[in-house]
C-alpha atoms as a PDB file:
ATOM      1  CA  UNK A   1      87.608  49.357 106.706  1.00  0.00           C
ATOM      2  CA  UNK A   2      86.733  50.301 102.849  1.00  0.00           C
ATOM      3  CA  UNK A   3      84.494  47.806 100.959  1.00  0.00           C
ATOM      4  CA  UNK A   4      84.402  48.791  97.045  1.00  0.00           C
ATOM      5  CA  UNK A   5      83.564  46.921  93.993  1.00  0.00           C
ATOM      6  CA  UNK A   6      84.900  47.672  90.658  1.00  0.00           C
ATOM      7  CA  UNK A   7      81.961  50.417  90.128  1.00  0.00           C
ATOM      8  CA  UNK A   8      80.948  51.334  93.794  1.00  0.00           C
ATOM      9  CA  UNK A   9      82.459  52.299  96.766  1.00  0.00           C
ATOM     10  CA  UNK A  10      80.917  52.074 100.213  1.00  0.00           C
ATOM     11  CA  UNK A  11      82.050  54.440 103.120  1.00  0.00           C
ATOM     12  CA  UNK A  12      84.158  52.719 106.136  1.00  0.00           C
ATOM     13  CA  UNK A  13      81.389  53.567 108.927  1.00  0.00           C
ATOM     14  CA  UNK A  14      78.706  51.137 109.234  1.00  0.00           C
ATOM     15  CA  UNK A  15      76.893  50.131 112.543  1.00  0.00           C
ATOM     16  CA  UNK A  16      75.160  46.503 113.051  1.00  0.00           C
ATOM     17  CA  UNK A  17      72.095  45.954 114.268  1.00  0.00           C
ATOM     18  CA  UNK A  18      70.031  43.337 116.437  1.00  0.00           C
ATOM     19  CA  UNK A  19      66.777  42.909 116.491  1.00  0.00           C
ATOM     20  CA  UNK A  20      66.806  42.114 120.294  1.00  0.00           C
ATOM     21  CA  UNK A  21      67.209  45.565 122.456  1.00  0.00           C
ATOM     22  CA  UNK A  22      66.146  46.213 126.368  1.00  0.00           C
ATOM     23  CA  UNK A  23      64.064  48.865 125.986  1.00  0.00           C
ATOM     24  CA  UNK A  24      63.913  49.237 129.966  1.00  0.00           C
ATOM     25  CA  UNK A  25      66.181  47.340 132.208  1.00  0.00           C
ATOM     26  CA  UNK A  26      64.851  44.996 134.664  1.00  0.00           C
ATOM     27  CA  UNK A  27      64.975  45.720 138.633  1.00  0.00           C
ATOM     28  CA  UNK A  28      66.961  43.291 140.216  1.00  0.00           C
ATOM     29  CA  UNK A  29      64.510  40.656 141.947  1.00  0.00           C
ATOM     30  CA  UNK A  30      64.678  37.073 143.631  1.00  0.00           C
ATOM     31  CA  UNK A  31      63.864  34.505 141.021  1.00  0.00           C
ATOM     32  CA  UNK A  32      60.727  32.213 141.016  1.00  0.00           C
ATOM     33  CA  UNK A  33      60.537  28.794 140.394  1.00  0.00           C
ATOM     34  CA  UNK A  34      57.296  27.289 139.117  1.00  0.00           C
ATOM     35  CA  UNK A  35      56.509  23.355 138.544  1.00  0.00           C
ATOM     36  CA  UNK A  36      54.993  22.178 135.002  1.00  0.00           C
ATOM     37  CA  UNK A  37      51.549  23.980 136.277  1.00  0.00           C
ATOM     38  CA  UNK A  38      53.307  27.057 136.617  1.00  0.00           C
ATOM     39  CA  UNK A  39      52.916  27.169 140.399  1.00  0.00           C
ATOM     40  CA  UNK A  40      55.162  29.235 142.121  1.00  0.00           C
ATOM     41  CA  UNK A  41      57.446  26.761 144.150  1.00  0.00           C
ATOM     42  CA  UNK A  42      59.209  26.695 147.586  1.00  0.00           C
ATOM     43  CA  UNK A  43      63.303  25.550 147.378  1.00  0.00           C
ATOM     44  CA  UNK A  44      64.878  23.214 147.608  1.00  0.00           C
ATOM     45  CA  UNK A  45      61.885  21.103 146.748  1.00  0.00           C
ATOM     46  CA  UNK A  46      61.559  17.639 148.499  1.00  0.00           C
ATOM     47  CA  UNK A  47      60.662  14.825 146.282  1.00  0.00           C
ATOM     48  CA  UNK A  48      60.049  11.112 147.332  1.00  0.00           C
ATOM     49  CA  UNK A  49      61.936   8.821 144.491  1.00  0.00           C
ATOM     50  CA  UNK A  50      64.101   9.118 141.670  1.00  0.00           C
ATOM     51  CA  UNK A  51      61.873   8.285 138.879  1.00  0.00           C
ATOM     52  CA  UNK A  52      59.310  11.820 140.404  1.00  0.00           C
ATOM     53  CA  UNK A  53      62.888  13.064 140.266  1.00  0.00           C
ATOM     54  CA  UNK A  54      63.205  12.624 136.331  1.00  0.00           C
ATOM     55  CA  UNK A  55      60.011  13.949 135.389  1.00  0.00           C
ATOM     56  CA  UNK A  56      60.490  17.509 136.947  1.00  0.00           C
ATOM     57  CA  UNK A  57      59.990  20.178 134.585  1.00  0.00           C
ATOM     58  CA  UNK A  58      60.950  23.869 136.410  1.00  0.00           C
ATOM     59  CA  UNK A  59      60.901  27.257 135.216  1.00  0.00           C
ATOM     60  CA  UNK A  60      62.758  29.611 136.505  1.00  0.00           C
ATOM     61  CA  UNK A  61      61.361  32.943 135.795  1.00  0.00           C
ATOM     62  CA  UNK A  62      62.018  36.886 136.669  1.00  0.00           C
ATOM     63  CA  UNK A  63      66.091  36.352 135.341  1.00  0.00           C
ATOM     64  CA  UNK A  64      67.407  38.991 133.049  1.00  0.00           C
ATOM     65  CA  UNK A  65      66.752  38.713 129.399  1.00  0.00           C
ATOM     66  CA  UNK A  66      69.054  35.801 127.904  1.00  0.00           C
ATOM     67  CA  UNK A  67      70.796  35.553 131.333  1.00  0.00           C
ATOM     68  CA  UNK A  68      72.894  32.191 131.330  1.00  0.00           C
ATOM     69  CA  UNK A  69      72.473  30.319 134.533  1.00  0.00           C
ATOM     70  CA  UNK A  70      74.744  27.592 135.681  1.00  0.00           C
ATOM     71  CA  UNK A  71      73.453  24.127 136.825  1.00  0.00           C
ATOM     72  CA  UNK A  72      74.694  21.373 139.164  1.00  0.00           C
ATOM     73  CA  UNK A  73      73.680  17.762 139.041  1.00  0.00           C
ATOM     74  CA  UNK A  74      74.744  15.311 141.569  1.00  0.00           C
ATOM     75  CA  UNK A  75      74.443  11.994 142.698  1.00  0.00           C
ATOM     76  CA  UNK A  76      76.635  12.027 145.877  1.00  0.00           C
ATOM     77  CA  UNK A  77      79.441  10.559 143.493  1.00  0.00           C
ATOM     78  CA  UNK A  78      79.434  12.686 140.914  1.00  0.00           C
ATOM     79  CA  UNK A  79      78.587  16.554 139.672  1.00  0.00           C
ATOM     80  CA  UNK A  80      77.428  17.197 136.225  1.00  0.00           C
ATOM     81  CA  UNK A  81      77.758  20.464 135.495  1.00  0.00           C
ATOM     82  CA  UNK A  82      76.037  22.577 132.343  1.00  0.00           C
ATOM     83  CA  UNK A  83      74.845  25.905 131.737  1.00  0.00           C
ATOM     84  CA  UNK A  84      71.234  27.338 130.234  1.00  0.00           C
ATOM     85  CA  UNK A  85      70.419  30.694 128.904  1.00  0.00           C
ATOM     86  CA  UNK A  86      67.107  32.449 129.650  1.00  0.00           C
ATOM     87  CA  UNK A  87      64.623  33.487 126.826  1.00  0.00           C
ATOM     88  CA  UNK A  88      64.299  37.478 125.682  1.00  0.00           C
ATOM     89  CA  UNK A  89      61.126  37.444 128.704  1.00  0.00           C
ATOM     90  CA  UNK A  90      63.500  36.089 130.997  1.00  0.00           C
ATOM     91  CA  UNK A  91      61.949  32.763 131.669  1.00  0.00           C
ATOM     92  CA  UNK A  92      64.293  29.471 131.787  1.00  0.00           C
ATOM     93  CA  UNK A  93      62.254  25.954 131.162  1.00  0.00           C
ATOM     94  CA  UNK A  94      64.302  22.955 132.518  1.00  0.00           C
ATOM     95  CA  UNK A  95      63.003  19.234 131.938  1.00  0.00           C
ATOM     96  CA  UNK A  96      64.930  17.024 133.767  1.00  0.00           C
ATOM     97  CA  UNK A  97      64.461  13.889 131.383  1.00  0.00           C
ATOM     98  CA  UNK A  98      66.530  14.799 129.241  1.00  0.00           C
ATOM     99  CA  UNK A  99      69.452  14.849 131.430  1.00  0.00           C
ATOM    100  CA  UNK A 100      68.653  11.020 132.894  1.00  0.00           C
ATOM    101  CA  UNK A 101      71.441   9.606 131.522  1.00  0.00           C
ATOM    102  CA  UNK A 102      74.455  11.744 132.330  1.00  0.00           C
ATOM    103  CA  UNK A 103      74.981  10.078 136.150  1.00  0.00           C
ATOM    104  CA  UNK A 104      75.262   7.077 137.373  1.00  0.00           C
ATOM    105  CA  UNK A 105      72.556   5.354 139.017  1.00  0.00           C
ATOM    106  CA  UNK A 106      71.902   6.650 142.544  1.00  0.00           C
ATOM    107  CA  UNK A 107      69.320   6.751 145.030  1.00  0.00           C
ATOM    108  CA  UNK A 108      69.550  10.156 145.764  1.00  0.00           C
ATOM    109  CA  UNK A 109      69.717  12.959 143.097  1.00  0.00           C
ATOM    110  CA  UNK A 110      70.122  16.965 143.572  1.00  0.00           C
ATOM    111  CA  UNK A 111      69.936  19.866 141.440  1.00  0.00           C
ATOM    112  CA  UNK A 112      71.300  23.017 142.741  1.00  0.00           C
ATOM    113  CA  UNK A 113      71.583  26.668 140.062  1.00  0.00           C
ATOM    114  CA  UNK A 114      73.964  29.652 139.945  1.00  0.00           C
ATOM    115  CA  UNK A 115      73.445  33.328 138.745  1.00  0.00           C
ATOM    116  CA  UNK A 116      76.849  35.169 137.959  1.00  0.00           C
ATOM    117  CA  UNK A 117      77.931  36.382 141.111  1.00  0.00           C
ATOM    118  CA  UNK A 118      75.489  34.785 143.390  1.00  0.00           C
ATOM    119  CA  UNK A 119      76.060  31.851 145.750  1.00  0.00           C
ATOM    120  CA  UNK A 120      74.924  27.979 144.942  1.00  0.00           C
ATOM    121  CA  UNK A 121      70.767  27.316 145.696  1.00  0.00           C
ATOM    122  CA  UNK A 122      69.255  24.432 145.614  1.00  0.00           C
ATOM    123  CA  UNK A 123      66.200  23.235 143.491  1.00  0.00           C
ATOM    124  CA  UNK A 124      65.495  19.727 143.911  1.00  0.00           C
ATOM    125  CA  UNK A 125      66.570  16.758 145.997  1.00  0.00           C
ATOM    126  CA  UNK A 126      65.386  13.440 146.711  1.00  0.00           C
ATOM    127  CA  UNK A 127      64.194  13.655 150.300  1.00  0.00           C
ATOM    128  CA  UNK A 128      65.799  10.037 151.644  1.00  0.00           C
ATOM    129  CA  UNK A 129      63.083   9.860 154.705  1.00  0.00           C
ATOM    130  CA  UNK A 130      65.551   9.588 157.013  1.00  0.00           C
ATOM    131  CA  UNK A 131      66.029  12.355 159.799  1.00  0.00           C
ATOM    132  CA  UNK A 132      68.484  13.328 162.329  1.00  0.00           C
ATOM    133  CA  UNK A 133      67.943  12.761 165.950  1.00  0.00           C
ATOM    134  CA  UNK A 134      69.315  14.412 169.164  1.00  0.00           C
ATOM    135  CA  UNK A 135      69.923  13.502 172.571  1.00  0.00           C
ATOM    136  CA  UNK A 136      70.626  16.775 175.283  1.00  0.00           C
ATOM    137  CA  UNK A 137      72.456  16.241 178.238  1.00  0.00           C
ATOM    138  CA  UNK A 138      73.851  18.714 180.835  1.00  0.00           C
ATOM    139  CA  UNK A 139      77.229  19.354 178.794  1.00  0.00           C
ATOM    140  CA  UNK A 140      76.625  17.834 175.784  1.00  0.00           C
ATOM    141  CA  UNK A 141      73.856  17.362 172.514  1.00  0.00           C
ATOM    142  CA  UNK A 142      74.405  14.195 170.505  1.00  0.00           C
ATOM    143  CA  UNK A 143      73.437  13.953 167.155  1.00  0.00           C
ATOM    144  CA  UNK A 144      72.829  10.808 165.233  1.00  0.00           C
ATOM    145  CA  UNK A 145      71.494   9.900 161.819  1.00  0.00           C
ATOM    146  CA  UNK A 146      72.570  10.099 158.161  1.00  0.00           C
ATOM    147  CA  UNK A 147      74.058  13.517 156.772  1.00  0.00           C
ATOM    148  CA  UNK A 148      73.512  14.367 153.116  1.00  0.00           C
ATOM    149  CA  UNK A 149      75.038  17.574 152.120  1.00  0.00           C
ATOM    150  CA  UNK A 150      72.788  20.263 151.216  1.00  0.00           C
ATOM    151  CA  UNK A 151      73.383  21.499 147.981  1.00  0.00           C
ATOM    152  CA  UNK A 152      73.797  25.344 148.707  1.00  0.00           C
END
């Protein structure tokens, strides 16, 4: 590539710069999800109703530096699906309020996240308070109750 002017004349190497580098590259380590207090959190997270459901706020921390994550939003019906990019620290902050209007009204909600390469894990769910119960005989166990699909 030359670049020249009528009175100058610039040489064809050039390098561009960022001002973003990795000085030393992160070990690879599980990721930690904190609530709004920044309390580390146990997934999937149980929570009672949809409207606790809409005012989650998560942070997902210990990802690699402006790592893009991929997000699932469902409603039994439906998926919505988006992706979020980590800060340079490697911190991702996630208010759910903001995505209240992309499903149809349910009463049950999940949120499940994706690294590159990495299998589906779940983050939140409405827990629906019902269980499953069992029965064993001699030959046989019987299961009844509602199933919901986990979200992994």
């Amino acid at each position: 590539m030359k670049l020249w002017s009528g009175s100058e004349r610039w040489s064809e190497k050039f390098e561009l710069k960022s001002s973003f580098s990795i000085d030393q590259p992160r070990p690879i380590s599980s990721i930690q999800v904190c609530d709004r207090s920044h309390h580390s959190i146990e997934i999937p997270r149980q929570i009672s109703s949809s409207g606790e459901f809409w005012l989650e706020e998560l942070a997902l921390q210990n990802l690699w530096p402006l790592e893009e994550v991929g997000f699932f939003l469902s409603n039994k019906r439906e998926v919505y699906k988006f992706i979020r990019q980590a800060n340079v620290s490697g911190i991702l902050s996630l208010n759910l309020a903001a995505l209240r209007d992309v499903l149809s009204e349910s009463d049950w909600y999940g949120l499940s996240y994706q690294r590159a390469g990495e299998e589906r894990w779940g983050l939140l769910e409405i827990s629906t308070g019902e269980s499953v119960s069992y029965t064993w005989t001699q030959q046989a166990l019987h299961l009844s109750g509602e199933c919901i699909p986990h979200l992994r």
